[in-house]
Protein backbone atom coordinates (compact mmCIF):
# COMPACT_ATOMS: atom_id res chain seq x y z
CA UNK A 1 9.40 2.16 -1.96
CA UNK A 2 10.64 4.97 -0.18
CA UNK A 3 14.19 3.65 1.41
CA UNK A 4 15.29 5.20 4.86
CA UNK A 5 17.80 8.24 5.31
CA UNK A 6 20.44 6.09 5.55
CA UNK A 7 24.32 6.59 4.06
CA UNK A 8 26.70 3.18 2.85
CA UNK A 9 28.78 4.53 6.32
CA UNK A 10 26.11 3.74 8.38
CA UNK A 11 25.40 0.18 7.25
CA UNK A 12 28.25 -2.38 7.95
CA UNK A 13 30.48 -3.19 5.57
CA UNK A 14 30.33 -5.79 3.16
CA UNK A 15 34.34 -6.77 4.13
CA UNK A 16 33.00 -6.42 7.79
CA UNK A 17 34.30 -9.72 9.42
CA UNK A 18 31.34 -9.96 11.47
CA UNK A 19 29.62 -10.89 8.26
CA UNK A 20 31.39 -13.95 7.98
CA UNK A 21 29.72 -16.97 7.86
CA UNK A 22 30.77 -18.38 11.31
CA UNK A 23 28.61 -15.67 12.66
CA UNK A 24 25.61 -14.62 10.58
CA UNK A 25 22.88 -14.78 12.93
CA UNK A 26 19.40 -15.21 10.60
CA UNK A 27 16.41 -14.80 12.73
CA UNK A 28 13.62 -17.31 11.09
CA UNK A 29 10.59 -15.07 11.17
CA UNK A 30 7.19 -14.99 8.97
CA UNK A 31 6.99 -12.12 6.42
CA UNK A 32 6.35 -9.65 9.06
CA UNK A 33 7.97 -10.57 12.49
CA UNK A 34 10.84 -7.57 11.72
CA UNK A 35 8.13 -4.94 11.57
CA UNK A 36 7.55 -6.06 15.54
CA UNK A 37 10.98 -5.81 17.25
CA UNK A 38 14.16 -3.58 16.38
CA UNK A 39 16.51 -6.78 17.12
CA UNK A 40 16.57 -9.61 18.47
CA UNK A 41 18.16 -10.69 21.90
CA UNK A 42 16.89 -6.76 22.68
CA UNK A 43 13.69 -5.83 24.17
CA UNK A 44 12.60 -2.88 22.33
CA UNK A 45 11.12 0.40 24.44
CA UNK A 46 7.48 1.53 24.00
CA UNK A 47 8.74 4.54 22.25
CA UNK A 48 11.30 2.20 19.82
CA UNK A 49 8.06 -0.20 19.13
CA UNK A 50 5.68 3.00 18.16
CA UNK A 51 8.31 4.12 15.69
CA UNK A 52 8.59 0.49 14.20
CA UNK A 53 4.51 0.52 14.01
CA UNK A 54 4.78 3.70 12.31
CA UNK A 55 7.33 2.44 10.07
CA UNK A 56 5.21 -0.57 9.28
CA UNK A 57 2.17 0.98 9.05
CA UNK A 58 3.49 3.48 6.28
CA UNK A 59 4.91 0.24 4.54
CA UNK A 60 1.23 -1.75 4.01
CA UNK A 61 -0.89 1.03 3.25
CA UNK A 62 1.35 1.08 -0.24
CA UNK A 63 0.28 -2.08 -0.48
CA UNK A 64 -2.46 -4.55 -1.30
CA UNK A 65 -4.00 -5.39 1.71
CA UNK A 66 -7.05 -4.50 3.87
CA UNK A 67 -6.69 -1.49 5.80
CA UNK A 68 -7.97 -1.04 9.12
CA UNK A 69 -10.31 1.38 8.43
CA UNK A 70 -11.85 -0.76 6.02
CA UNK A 71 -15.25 -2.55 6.49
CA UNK A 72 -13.70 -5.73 6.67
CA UNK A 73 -14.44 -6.79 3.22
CA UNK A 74 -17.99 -7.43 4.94
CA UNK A 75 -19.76 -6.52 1.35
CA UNK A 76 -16.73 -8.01 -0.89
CA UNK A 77 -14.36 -10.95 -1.69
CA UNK A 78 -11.85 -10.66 -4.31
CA UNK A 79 -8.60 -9.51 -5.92
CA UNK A 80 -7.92 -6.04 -4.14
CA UNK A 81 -5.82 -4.84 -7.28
CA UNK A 82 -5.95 -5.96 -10.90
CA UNK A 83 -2.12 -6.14 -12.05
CA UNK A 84 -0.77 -4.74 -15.44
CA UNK A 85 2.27 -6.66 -15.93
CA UNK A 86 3.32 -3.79 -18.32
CA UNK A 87 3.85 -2.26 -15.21
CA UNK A 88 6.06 -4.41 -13.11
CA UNK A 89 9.53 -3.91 -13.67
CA UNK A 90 11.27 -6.63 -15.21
CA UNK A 91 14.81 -6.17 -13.42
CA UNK A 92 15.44 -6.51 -9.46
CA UNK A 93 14.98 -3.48 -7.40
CA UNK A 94 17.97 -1.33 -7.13
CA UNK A 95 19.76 -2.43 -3.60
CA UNK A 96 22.18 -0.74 -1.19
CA UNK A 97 25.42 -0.42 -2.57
CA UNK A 98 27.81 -2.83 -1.33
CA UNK A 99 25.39 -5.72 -1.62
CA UNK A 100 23.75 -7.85 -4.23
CA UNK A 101 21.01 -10.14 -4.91
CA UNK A 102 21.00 -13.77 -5.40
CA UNK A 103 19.22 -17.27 -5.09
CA UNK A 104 19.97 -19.55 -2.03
CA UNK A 105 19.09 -22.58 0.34
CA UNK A 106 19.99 -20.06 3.44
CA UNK A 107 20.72 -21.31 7.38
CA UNK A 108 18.90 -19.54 9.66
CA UNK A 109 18.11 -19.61 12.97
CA UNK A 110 16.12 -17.20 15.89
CA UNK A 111 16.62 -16.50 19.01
CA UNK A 112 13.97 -15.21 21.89
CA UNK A 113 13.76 -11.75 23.24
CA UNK A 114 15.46 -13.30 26.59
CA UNK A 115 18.17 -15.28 24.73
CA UNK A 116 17.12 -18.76 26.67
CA UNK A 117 16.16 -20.34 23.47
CA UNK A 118 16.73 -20.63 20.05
CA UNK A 119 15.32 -22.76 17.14
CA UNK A 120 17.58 -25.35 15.19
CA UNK A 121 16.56 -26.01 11.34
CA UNK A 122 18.52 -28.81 10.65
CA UNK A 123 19.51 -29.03 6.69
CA UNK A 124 16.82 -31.97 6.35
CA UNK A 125 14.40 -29.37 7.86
CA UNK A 126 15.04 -26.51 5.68
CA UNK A 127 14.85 -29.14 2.42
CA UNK A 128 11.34 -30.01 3.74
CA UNK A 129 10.27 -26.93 4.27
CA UNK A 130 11.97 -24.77 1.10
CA UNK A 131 11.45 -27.57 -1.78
CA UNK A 132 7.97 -28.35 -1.90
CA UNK A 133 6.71 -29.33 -5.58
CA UNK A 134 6.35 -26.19 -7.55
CA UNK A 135 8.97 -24.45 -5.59
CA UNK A 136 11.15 -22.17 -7.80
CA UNK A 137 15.18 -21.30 -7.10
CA UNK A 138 14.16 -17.52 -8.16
CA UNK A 139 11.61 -16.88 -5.36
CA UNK A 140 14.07 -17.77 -2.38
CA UNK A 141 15.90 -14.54 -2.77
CA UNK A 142 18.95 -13.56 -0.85
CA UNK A 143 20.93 -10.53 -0.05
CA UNK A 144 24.93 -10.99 0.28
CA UNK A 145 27.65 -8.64 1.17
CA UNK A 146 29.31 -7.83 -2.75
CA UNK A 147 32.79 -8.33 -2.08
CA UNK A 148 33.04 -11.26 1.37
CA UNK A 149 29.55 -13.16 -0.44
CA UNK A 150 28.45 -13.16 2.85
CA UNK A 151 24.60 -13.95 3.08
CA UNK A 152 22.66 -11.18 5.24
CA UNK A 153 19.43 -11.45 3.68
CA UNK A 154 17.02 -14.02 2.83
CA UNK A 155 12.64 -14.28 2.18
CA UNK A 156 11.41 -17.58 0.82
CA UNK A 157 8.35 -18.08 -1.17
CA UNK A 158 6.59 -21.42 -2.41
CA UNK A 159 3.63 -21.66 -4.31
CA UNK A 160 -0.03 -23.34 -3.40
CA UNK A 161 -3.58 -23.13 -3.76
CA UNK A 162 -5.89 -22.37 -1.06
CA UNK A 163 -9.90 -22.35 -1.12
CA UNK A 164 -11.10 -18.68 0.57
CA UNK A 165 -14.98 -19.41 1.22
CA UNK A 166 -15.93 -20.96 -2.34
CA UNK A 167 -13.28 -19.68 -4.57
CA UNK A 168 -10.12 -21.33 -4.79
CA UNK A 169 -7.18 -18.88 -5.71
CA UNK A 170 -3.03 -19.74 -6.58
CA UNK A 171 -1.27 -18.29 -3.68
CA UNK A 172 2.59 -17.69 -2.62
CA UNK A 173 3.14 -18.73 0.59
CA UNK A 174 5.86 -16.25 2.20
CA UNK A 175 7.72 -17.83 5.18
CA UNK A 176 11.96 -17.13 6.63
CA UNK A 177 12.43 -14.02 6.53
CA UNK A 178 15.72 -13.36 7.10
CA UNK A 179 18.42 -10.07 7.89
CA UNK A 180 21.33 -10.01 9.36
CA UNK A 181 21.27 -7.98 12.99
CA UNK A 182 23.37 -4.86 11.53
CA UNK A 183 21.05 -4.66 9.30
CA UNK A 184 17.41 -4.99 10.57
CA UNK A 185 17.12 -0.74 10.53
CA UNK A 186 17.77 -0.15 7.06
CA UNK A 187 14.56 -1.20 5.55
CA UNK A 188 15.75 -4.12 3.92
CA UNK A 189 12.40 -6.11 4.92
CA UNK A 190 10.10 -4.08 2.35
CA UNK A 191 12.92 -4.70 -0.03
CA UNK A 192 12.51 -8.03 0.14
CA UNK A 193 8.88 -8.17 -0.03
CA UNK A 194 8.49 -5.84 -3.11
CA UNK A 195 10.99 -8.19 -4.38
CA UNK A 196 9.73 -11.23 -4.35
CA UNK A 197 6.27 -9.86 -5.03
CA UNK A 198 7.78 -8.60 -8.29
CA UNK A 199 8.94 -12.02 -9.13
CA UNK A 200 5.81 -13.59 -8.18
CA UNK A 201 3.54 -11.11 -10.42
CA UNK A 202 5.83 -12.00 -13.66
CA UNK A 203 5.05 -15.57 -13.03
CA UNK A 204 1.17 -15.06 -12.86
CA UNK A 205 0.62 -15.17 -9.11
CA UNK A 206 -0.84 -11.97 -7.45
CA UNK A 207 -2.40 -13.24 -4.24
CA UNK A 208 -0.21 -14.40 -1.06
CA UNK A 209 -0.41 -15.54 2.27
CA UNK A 210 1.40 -14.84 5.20
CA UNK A 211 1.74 -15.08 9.17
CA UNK A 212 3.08 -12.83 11.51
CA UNK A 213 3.41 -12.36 15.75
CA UNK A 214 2.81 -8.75 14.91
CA UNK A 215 -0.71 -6.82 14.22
CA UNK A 216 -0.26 -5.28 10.64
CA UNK A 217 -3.37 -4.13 7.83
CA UNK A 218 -5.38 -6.43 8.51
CA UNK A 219 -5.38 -10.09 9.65
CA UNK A 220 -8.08 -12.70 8.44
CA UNK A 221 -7.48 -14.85 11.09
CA UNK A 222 -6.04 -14.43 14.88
CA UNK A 223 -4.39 -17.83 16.02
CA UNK A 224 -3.09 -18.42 19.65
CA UNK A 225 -0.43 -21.17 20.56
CA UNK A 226 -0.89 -23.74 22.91
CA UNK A 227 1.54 -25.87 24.45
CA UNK A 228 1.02 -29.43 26.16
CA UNK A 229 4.31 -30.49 28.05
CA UNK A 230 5.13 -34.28 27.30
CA UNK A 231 8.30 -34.11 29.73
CA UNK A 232 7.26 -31.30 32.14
CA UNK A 233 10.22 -32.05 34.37
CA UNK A 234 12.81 -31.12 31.79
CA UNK A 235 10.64 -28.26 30.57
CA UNK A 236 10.73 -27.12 34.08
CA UNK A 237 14.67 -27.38 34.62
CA UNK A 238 15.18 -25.38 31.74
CA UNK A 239 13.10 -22.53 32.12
CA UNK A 240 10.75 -23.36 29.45
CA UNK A 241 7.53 -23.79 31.77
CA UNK A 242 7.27 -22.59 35.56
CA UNK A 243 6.14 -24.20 38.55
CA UNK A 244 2.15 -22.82 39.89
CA UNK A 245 2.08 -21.63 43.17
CA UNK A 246 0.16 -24.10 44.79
CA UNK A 247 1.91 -27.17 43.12
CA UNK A 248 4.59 -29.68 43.19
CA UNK A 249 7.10 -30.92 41.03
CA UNK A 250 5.30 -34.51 42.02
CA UNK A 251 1.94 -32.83 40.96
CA UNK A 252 2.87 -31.49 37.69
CA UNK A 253 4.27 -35.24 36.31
CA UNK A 254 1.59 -36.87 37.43
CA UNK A 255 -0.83 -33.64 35.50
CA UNK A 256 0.66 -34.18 32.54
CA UNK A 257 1.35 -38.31 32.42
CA UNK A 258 -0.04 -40.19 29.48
CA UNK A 259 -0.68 -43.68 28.64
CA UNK A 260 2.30 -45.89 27.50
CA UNK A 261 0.25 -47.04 24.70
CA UNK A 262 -2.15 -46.05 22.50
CA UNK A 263 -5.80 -46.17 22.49
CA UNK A 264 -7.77 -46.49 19.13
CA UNK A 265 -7.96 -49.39 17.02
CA UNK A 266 -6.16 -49.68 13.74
CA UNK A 267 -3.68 -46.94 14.53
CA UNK A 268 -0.32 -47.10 12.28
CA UNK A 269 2.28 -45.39 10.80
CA UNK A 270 1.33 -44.00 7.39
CA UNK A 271 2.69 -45.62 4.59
CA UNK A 272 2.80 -45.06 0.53
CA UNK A 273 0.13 -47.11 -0.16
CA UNK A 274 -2.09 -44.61 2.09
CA UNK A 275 -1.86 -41.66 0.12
CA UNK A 276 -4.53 -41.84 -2.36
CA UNK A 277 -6.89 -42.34 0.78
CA UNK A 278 -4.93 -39.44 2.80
CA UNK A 279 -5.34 -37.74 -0.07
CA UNK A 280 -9.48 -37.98 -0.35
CA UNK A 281 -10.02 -38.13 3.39
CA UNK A 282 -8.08 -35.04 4.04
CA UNK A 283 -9.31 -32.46 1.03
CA UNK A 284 -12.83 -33.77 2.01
CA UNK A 285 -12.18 -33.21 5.76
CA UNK A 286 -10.40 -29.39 5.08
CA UNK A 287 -13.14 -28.17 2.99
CA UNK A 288 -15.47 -27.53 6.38
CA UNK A 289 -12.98 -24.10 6.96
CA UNK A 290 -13.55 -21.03 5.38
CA UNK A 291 -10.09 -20.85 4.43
CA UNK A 292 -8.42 -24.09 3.54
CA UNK A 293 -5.27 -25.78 1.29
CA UNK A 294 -5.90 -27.77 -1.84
CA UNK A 295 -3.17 -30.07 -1.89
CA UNK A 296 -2.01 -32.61 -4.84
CA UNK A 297 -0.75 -36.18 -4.26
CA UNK A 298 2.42 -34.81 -5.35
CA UNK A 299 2.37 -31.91 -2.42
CA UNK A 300 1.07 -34.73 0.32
CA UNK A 301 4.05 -37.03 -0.86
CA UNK A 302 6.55 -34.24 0.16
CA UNK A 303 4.60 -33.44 2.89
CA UNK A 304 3.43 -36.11 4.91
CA UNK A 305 6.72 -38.76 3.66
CA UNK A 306 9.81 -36.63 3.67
CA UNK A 307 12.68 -37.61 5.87
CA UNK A 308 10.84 -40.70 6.67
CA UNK A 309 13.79 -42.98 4.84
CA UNK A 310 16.42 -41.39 7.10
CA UNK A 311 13.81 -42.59 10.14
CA UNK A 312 14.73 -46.00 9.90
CA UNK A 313 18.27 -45.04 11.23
CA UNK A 314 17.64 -41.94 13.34
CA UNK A 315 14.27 -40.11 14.51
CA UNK A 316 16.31 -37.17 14.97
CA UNK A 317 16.46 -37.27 11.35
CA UNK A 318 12.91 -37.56 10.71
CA UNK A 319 11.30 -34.34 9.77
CA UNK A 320 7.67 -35.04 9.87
CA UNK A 321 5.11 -38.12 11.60
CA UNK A 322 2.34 -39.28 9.80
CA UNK A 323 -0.29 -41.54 10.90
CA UNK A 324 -3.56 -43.29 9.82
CA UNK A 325 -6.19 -45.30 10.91
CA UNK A 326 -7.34 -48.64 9.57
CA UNK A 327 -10.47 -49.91 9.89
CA UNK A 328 -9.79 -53.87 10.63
CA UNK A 329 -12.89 -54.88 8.97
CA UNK A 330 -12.92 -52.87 5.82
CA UNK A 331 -9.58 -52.14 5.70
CA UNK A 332 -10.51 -48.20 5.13
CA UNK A 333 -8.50 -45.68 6.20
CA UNK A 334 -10.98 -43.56 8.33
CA UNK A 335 -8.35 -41.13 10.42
CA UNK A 336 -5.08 -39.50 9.62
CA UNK A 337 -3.19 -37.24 11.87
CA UNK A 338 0.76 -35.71 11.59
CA UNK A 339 3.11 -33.46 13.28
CA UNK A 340 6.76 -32.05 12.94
CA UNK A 341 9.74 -31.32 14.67
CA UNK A 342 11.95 -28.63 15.33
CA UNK A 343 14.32 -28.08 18.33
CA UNK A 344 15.04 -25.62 20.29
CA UNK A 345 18.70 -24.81 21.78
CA UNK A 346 18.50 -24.02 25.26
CA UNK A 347 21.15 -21.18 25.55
CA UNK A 348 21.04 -20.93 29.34
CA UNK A 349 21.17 -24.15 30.73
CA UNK A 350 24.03 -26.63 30.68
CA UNK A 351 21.79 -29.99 32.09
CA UNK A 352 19.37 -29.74 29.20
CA UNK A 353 20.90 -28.55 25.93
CA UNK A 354 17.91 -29.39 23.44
CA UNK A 355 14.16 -29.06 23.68
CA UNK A 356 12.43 -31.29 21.31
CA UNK A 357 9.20 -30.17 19.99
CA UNK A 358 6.65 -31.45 18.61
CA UNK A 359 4.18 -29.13 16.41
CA UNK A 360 0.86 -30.30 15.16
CA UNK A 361 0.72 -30.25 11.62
CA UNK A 362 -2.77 -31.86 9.08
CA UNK A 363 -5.41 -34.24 10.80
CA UNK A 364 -8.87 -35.58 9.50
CA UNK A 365 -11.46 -37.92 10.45
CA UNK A 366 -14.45 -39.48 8.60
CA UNK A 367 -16.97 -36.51 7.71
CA UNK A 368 -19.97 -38.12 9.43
CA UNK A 369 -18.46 -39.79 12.89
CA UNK A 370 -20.80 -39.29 15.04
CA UNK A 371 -19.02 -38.17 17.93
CA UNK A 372 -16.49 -36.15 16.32
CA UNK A 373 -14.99 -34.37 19.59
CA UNK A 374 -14.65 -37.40 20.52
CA UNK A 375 -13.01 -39.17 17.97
CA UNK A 376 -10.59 -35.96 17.36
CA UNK A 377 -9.85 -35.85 21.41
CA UNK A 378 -8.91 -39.89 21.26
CA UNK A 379 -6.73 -38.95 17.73
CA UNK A 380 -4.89 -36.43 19.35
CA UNK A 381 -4.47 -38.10 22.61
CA UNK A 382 -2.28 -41.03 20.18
CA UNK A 383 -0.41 -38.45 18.67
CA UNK A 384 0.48 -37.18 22.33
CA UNK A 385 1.68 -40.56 22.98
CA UNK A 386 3.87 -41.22 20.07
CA UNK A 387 5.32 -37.84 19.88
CA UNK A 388 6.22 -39.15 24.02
CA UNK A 389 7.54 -42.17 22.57
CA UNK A 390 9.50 -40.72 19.98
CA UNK A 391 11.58 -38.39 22.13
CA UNK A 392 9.71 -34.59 22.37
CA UNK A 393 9.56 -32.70 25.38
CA UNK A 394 6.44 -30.38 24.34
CA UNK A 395 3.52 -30.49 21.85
CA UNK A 396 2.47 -27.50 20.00
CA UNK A 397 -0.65 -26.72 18.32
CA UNK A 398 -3.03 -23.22 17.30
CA UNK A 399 -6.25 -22.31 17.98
CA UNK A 400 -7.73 -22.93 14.03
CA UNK A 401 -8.82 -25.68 12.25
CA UNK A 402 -11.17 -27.92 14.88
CA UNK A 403 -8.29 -27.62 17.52
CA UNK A 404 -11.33 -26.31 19.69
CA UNK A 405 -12.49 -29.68 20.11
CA UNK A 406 -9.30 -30.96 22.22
CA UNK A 407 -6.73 -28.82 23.71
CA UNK A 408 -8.32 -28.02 26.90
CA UNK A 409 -9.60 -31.77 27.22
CA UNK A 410 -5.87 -32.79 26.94
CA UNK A 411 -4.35 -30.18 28.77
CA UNK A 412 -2.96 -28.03 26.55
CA UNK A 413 -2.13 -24.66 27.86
CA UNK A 414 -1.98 -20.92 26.47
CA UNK A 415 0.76 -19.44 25.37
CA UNK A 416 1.83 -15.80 25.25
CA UNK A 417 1.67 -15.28 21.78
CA UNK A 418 -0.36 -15.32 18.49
CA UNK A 419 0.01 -16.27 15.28
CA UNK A 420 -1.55 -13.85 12.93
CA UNK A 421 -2.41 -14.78 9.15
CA UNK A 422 -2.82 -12.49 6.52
CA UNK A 423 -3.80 -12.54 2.68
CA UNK A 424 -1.60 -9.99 0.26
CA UNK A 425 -3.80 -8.74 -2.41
CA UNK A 426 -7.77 -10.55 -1.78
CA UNK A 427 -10.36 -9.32 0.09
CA UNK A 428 -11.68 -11.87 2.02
CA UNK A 429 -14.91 -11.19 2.74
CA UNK A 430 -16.15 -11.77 6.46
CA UNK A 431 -12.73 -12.30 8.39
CA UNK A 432 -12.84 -15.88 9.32
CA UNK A 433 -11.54 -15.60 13.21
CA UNK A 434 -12.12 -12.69 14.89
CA UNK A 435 -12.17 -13.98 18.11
CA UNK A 436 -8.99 -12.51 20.40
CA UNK A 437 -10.15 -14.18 23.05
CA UNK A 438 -8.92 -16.26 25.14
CA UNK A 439 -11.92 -18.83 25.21
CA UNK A 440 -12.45 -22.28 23.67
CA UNK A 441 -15.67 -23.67 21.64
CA UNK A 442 -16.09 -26.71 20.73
CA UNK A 443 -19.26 -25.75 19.03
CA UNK A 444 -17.84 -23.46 17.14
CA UNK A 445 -16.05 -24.55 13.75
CA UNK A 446 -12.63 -23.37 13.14
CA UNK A 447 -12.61 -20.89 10.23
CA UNK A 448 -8.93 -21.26 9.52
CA UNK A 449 -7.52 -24.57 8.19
CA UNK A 450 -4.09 -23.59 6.54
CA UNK A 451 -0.91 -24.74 8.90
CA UNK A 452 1.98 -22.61 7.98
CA UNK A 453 5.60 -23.78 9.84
């Protein structure tokens, strides 16, 4: 990797007491996100984000991936590279001087281009979300100032399987990437990558996937958020949605009211006797996208149960909601839907200091319901309702998996941003969403089933 023109008196040093730990400021982004903006809290100019493209771009086409002016992988699917491990160095990269690597459970935490919000990982959170089974101290890497210890640096990894079209291949998922705001110009990001793809290729696993809000060589799948407010009046208050021109505060309540109780039959809360069923339902349910997780009962366990002991006294400790339903004559579970929380500090407001959100996480339904739009609307509706209950002012979800079949039905609006999802070293053949669009289909399956946090 070819680092930047850079000399140790331009980078911060590692006694610097703004490196202290009272006041590292980690930006949780996906493997990408730094590629996108110089800092955060700073809204880069045109010319700055051309630079950073160029930058980026030069980055990827060392690497594995699809380029742009590729077909596509229209004619192909498959391992882009074959790697010799007689090739892969068997020691770290060389780093900046005045900093070292090391293994961590890091904090971290983002903050918007407008500085109105950021996200809170609570330590139960970042357990959930670091520790799956399979997950490995050595591929959540850190970077900390030599002499203070200071952590400035961070990229997680954690290992699954996913099925692309009919093959199923052993992936690293890449997620938090992490640098310290003095820091985010000195190339540390492709660092980190060829880091922890270094580790990964010693261990036998060549193939990753990835998100990012950025465009970068070349996605498989284009995702946008939606929102649906659950307490639009404190969403309003706070800045977090605005009021349309031709409506009221009155209006916009009475848009967005639901039910005070649910609607289908059998609806529960998921417990450990569910899980082989879970289990079956949902790998039956995921395999109608063209890219899709394979999950064990182990994986689900963590998954779908974690934080759910700490429930009993707090929601606020509860990481993730799961749900099933029960068929009260054969005692089958025929549904299953889930989503997580994380909250958002609102930095500008002094009435509303928390935003609760809700995101939606894994859902299935029996393969041949015969009204599935149906069923899916009413399933979703419930979780709406119980996420209500249980506290959250918003609702997230993407456009993949069948998500066509309900968010305009229950009022889910777009937001400004996509999610893109890329694959590090496969060809995927046809690109499963190519649709930038801002359109719904509920005719249309969704192509991409894998829900990264």
């Amino acid at each position: 990797m070819e680092e930047s023109n850079t000399t140790q008196n331009d980078l911060p040093s590692s006694k610097d007491t703004s490196l202290t730990k009272s006041s590292v400021n980690l930006d949780k982004a996906t493997v990408s996100d730094l590629f996108a903006k110089l800092r955060l809290g700073e809204r880069p100019s045109e010319n700055d984000k051309k630079a950073k493209d160029v930058e980026s771009y030069k980055f990827w086409k060392t690497q594995p991936v699809p380029q742009f002016n590729d077909d596509g992988g229209k004619s192909r699917g498959g391992p882009i590279k074959v790697i010799n491990l007689d090739e892969v160095p068997k020691s770290p990269y060389p780093i900046l001087d005045g900093f070292e690597w090391g293994t961590i459970d890091p904090e971290d935490e983002k903050e918007d281009d407008d500085s109105t919000f950021r996200l809170n990982y609570s330590p139960v959170f970042l357990r959930w979300a670091l520790t799956a089974p399979g997950w490995q101290k050595q591929w959540h890497i850190g970077v900390r100032a030599s002499t203070s210890q200071k952590l400035v640096a961070f990229i997680s990894g954690l290992p699954a399987n996913i099925n692309v079209h009919t093959q199923t291949i052993k992936v690293i998922e890449i997620n938090f990437l992490c640098i310290h705001k003095k820091l985010r110009s000195k190339r540390l990001a492709p660092l980190l990558i060829r880091e922890i793809t270094r580790r990964c290729y010693l261990q036998g696993i060549y193939q990753a996937i990835y998100t990012a809000a950025a465009v970068l060589p070349t996605p498989v799948a284009s995702c946008r958020y939606y929102h649906r407010p659950l307490n639009w009046l404190k969403l309003y208050e706070s800045g977090f949605s605005g009021m349309p021109g031709n409506s009221t505060k009155a209006r916009q309540v009475a848009k967005y009211h639901l039910p005070s109780t649910t609607q289908t039959p059998g609806l529960r809360l998921m417990q450990a006797d569910d899980l082989d069923a879970v289990h079956e339902l949902l790998g039956r349910y995921l395999q109608r996208f063209d890219i899709s997780p394979t999950f064990s009962i182990d994986e689900l366990r963590h998954l779908l149960f974690f934080g759910a002991g700490q429930a009993k006294d707090s929601s606020s400790k509860r990481v993730v909601w799961s749900y099933v339903v029960e068929d009260q004559e054969t005692q089958k579970i025929t549904d299953f839907v889930s989503f997580y929380s994380i909250e958002s500090a609102v930095l500008s407001h002094s009435q509303n200091d928390v935003i609760r959100t809700a995101y939606l996480y894994y859902y299935a339904t029996t393969d041949n319901t015969p009204n599935l739009q149906q069923r899916i609307q009413g399933l979703i509706n419930d979780a709406l309702i119980l996420a209500k209950k249980a506290q959250f002012d918003v609702f997230n979800a993407l456009h993949l998996q069948d998500n066509d079949l309900f968010l305009e039905k229950l009022r889910f609006g777009p937001g400004d941003g996509r999610l893109h999802y890329y694959l590090f070293n496969y060809q995927v053949g046809p690109a499963v969403n190519e649709d930038t669009s801002d359109s719904l289909d509920s005719q249309r399956p969704g192509g991409m089933g894998v829900v990264m946090l």
